[in-house]
PDB file of N, CA and C in Angstrom:
ATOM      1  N   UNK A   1      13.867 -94.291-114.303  1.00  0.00           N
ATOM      2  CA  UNK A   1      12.547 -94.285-113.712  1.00  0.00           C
ATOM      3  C   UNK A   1      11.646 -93.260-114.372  1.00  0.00           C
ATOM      4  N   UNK A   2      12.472 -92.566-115.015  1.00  0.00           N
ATOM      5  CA  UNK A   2      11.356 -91.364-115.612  1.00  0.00           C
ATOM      6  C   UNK A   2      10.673 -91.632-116.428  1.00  0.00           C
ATOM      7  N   UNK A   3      10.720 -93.006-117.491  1.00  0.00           N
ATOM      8  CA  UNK A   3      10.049 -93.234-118.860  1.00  0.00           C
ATOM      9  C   UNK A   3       8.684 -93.972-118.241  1.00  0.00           C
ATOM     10  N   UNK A   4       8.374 -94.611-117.095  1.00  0.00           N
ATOM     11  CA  UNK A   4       7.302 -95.614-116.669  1.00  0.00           C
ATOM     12  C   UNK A   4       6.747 -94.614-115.248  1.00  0.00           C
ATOM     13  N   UNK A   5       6.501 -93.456-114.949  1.00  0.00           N
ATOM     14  CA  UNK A   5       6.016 -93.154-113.106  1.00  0.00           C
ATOM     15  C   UNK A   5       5.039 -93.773-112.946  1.00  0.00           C
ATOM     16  N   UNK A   6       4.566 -94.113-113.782  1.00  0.00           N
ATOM     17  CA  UNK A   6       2.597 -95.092-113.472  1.00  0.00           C
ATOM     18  C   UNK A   6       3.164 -96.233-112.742  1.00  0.00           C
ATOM     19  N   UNK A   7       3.942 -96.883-112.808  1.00  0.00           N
ATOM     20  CA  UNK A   7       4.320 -98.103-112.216  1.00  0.00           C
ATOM     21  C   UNK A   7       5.071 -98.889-111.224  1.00  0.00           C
ATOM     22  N   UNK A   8       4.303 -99.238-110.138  1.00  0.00           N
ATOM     23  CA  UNK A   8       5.139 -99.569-109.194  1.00  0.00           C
ATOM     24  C   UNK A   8       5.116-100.824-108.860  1.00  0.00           C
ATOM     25  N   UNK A   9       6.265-100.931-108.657  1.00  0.00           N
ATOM     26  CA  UNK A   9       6.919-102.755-108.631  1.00  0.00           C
ATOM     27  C   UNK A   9       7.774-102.647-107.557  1.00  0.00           C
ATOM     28  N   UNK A  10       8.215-101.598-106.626  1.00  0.00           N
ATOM     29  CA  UNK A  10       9.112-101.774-105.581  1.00  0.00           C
ATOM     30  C   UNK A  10       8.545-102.715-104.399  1.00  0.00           C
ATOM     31  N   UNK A  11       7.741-103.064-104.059  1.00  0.00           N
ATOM     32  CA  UNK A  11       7.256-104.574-103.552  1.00  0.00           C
ATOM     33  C   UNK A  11       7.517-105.655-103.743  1.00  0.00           C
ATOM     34  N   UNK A  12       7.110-105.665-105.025  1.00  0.00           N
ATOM     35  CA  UNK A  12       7.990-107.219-105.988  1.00  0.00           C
ATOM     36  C   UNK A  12       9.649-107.061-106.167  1.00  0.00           C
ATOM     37  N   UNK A  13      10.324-106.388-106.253  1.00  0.00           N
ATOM     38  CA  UNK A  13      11.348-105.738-106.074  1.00  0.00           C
ATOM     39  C   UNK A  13      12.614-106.320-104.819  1.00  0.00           C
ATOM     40  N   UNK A  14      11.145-105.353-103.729  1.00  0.00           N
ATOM     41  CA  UNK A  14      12.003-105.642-102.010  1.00  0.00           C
ATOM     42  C   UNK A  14      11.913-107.059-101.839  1.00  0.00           C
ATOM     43  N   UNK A  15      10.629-107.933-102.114  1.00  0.00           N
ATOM     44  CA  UNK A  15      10.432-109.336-102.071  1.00  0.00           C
ATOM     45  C   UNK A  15      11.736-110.469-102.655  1.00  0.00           C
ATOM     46  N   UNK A  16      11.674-109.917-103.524  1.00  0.00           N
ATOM     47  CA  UNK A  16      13.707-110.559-104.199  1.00  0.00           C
ATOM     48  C   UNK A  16      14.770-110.281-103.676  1.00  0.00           C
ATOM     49  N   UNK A  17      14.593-108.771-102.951  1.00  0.00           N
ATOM     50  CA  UNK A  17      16.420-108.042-103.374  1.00  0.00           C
ATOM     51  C   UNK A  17      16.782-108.269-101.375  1.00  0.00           C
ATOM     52  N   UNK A  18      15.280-108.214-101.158  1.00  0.00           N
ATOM     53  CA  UNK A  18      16.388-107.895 -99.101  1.00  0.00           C
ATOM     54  C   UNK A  18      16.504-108.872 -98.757  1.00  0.00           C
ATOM     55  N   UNK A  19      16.112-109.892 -99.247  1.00  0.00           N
ATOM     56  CA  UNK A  19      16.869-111.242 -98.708  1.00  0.00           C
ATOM     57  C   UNK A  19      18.522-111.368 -98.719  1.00  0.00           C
ATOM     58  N   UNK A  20      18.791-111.027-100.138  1.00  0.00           N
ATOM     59  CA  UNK A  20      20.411-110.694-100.129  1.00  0.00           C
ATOM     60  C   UNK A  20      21.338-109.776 -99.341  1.00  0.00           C
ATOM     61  N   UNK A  21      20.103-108.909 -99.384  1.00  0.00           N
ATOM     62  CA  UNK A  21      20.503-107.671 -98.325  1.00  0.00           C
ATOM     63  C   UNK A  21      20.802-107.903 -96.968  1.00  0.00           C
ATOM     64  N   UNK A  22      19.871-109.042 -96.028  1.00  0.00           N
ATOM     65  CA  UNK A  22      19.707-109.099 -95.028  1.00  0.00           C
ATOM     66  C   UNK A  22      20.406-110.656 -94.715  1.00  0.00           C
ATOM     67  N   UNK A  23      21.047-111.262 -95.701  1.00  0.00           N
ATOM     68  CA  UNK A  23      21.676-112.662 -95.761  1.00  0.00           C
ATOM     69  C   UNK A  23      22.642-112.630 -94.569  1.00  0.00           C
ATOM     70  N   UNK A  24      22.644-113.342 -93.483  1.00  0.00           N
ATOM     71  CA  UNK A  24      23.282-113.510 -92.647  1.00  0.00           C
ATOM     72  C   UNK A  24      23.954-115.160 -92.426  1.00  0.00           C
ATOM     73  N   UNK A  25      23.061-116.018 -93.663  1.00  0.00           N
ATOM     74  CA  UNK A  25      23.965-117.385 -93.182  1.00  0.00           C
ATOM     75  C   UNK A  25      24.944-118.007 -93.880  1.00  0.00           C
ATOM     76  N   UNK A  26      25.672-116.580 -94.735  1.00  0.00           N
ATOM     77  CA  UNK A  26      26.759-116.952 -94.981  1.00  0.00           C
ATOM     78  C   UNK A  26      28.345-116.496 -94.129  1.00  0.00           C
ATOM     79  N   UNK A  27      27.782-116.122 -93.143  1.00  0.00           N
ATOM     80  CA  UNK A  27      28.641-115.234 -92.387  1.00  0.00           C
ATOM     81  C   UNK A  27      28.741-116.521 -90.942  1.00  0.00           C
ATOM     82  N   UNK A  28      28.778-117.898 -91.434  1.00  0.00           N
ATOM     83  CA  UNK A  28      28.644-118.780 -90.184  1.00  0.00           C
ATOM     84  C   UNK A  28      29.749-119.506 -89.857  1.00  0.00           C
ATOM     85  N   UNK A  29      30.962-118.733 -90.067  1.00  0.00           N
ATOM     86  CA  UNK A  29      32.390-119.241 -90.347  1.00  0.00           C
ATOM     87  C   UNK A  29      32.840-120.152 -90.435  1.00  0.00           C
ATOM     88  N   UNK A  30      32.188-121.103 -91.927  1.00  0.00           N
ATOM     89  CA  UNK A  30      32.837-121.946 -92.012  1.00  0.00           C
ATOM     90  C   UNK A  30      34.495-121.913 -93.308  1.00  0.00           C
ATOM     91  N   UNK A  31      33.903-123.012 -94.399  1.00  0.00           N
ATOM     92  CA  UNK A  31      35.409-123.201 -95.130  1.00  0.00           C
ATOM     93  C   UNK A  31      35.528-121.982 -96.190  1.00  0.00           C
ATOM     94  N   UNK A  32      34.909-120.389 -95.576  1.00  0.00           N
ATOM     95  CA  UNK A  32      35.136-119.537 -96.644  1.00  0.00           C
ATOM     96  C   UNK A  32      36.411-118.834 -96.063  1.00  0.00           C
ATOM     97  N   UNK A  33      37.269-118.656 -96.975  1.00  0.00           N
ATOM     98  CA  UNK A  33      38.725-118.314 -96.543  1.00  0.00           C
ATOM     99  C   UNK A  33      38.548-116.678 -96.546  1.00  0.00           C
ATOM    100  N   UNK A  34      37.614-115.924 -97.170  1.00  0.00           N
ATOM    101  CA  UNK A  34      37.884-114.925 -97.462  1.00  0.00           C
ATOM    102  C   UNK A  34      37.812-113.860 -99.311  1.00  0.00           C
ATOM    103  N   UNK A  35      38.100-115.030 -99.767  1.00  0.00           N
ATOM    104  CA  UNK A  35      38.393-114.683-101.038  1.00  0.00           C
ATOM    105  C   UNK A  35      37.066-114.684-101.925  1.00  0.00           C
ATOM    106  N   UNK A  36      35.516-115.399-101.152  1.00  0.00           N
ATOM    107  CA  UNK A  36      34.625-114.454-102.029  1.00  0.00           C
ATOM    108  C   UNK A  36      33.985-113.201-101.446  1.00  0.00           C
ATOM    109  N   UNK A  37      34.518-112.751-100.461  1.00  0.00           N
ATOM    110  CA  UNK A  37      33.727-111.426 -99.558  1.00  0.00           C
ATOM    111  C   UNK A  37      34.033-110.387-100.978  1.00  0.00           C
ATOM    112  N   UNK A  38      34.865-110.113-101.529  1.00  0.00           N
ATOM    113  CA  UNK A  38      34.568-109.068-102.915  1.00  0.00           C
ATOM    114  C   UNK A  38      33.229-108.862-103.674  1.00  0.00           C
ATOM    115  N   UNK A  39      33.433-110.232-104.128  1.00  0.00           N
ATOM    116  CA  UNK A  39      31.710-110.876-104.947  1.00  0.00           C
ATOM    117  C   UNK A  39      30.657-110.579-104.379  1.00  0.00           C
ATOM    118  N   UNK A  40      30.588-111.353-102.845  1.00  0.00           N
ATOM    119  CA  UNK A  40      29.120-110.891-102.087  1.00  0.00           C
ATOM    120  C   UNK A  40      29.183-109.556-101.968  1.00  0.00           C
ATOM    121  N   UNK A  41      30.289-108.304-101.105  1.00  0.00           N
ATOM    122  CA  UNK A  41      29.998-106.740-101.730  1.00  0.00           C
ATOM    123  C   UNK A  41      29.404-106.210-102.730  1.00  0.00           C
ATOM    124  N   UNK A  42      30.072-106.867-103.779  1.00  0.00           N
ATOM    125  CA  UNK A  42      29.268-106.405-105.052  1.00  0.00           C
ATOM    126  C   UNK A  42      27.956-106.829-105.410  1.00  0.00           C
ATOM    127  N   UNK A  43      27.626-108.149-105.012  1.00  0.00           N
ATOM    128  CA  UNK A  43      26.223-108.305-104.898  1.00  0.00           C
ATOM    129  C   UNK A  43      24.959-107.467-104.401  1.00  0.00           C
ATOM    130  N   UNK A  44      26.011-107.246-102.982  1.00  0.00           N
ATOM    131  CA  UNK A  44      24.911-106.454-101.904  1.00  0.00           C
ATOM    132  C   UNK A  44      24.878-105.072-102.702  1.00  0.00           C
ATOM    133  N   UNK A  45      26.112-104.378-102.911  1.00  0.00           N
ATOM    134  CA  UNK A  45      25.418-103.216-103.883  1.00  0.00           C
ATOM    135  C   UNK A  45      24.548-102.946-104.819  1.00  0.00           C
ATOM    136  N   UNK A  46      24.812-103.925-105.985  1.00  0.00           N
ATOM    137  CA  UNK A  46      23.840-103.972-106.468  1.00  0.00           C
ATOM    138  C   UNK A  46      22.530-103.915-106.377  1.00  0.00           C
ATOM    139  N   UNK A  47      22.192-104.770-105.182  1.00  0.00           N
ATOM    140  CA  UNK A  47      20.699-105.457-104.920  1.00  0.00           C
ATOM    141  C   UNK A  47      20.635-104.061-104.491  1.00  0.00           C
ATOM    142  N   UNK A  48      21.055-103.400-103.591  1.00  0.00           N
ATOM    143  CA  UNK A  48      20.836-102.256-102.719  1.00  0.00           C
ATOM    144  C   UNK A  48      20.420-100.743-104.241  1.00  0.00           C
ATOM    145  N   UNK A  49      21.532-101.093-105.053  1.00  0.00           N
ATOM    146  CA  UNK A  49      21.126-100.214-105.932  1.00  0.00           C
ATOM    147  C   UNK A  49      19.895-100.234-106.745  1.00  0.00           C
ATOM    148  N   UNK A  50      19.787-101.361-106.791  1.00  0.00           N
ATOM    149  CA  UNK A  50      18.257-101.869-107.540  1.00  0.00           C
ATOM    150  C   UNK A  50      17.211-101.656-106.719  1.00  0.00           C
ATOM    151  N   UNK A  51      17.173-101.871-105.635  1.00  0.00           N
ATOM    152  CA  UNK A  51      16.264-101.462-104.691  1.00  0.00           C
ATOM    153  C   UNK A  51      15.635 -99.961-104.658  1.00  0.00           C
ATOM    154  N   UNK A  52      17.016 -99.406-104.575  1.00  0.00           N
ATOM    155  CA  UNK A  52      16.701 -97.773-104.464  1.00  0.00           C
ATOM    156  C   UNK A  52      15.852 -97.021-105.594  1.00  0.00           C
ATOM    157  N   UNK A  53      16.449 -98.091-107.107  1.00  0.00           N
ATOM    158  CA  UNK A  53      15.945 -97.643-107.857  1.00  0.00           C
ATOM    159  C   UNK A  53      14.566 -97.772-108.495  1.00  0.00           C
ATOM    160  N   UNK A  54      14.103 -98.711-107.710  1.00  0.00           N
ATOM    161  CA  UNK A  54      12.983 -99.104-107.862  1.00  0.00           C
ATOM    162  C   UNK A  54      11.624 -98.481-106.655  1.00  0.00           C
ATOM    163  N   UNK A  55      12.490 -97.420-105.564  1.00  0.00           N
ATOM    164  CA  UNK A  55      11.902 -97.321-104.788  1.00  0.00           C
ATOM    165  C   UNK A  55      10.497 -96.108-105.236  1.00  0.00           C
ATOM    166  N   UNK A  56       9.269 -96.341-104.383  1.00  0.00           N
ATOM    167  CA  UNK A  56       7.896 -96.394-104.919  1.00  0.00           C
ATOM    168  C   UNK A  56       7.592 -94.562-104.766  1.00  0.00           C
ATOM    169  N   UNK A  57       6.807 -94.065-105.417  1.00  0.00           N
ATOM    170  CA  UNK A  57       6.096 -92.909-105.626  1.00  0.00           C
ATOM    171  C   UNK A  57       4.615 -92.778-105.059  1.00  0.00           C
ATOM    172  N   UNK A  58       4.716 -93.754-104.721  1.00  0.00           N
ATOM    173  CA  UNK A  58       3.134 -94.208-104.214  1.00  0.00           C
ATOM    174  C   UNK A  58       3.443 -94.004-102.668  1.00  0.00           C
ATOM    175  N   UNK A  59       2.800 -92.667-101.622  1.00  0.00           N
ATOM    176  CA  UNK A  59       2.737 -92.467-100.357  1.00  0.00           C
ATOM    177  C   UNK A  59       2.621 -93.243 -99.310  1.00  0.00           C
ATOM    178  N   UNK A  60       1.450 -94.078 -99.949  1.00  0.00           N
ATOM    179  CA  UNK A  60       1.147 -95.058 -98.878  1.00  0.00           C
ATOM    180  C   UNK A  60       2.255 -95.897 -98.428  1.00  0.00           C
ATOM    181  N   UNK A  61       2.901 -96.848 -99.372  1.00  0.00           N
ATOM    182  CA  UNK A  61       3.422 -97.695-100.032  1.00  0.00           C
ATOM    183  C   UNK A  61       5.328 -97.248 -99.198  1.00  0.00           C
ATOM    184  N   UNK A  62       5.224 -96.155 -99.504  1.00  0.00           N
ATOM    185  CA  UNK A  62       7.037 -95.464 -99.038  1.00  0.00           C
ATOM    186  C   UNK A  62       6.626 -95.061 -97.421  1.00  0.00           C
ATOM    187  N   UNK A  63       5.395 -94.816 -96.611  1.00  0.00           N
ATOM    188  CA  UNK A  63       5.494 -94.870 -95.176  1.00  0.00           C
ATOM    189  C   UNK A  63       5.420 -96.256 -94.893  1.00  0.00           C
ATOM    190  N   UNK A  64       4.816 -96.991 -95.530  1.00  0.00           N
ATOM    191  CA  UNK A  64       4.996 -98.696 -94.975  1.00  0.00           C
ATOM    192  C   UNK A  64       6.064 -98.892 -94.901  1.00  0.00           C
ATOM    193  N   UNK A  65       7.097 -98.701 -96.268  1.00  0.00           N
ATOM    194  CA  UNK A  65       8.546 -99.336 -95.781  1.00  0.00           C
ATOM    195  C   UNK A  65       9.625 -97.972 -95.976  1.00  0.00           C
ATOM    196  N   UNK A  66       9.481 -97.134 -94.839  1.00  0.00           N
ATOM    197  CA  UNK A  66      10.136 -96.264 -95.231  1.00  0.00           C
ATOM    198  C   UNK A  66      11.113 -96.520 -93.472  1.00  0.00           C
ATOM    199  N   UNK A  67      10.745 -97.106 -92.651  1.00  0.00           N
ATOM    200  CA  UNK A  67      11.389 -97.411 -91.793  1.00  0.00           C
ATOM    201  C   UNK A  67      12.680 -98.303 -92.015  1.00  0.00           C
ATOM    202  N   UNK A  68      12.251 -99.214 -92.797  1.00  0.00           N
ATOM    203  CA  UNK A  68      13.045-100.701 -93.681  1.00  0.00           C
ATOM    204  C   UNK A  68      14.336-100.954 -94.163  1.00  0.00           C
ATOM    205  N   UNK A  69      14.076 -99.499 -94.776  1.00  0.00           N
ATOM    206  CA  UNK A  69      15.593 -99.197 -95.804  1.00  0.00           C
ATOM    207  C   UNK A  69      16.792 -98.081 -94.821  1.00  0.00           C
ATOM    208  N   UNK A  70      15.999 -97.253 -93.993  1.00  0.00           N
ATOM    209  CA  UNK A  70      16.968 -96.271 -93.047  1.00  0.00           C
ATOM    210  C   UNK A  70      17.065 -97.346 -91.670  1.00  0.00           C
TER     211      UNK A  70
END
């Protein structure tokens, strides 16, 4: 984040990543045995890590969604 601070994209960002974050309709027990819950973890980290890392410098912008992420 240090080479770009002029730029904020954590909006466009949250707009992609918390859907994955907040995905609840795969959890509707059907024919998943178990064996991709690894994959989706690692997904959700990711997205979660990308998120963070994208999160904004801009005041306004981090009290709007500063409730969101805690």
């Amino acid at each position: 984040m240090d080479g770009f601070p002029d730029m904020d994209y954590y909006t466009e960002v949250k707009a992609m990543l918390f859907s994955v974050l907040d995905d609840e309709e795969d959890n509707d027990g059907g024919d998943d045995d178990g064996h991709d819950k690894p994959l989706q973890l690692m997904v959700m980290a990711s997205a979660a890590k990308a998120l963070g890392m994208a999160w904004t410098r801009n005041e306004q912008v981090q009290s709007e969604y500063n409730g969101l992420v805690l």
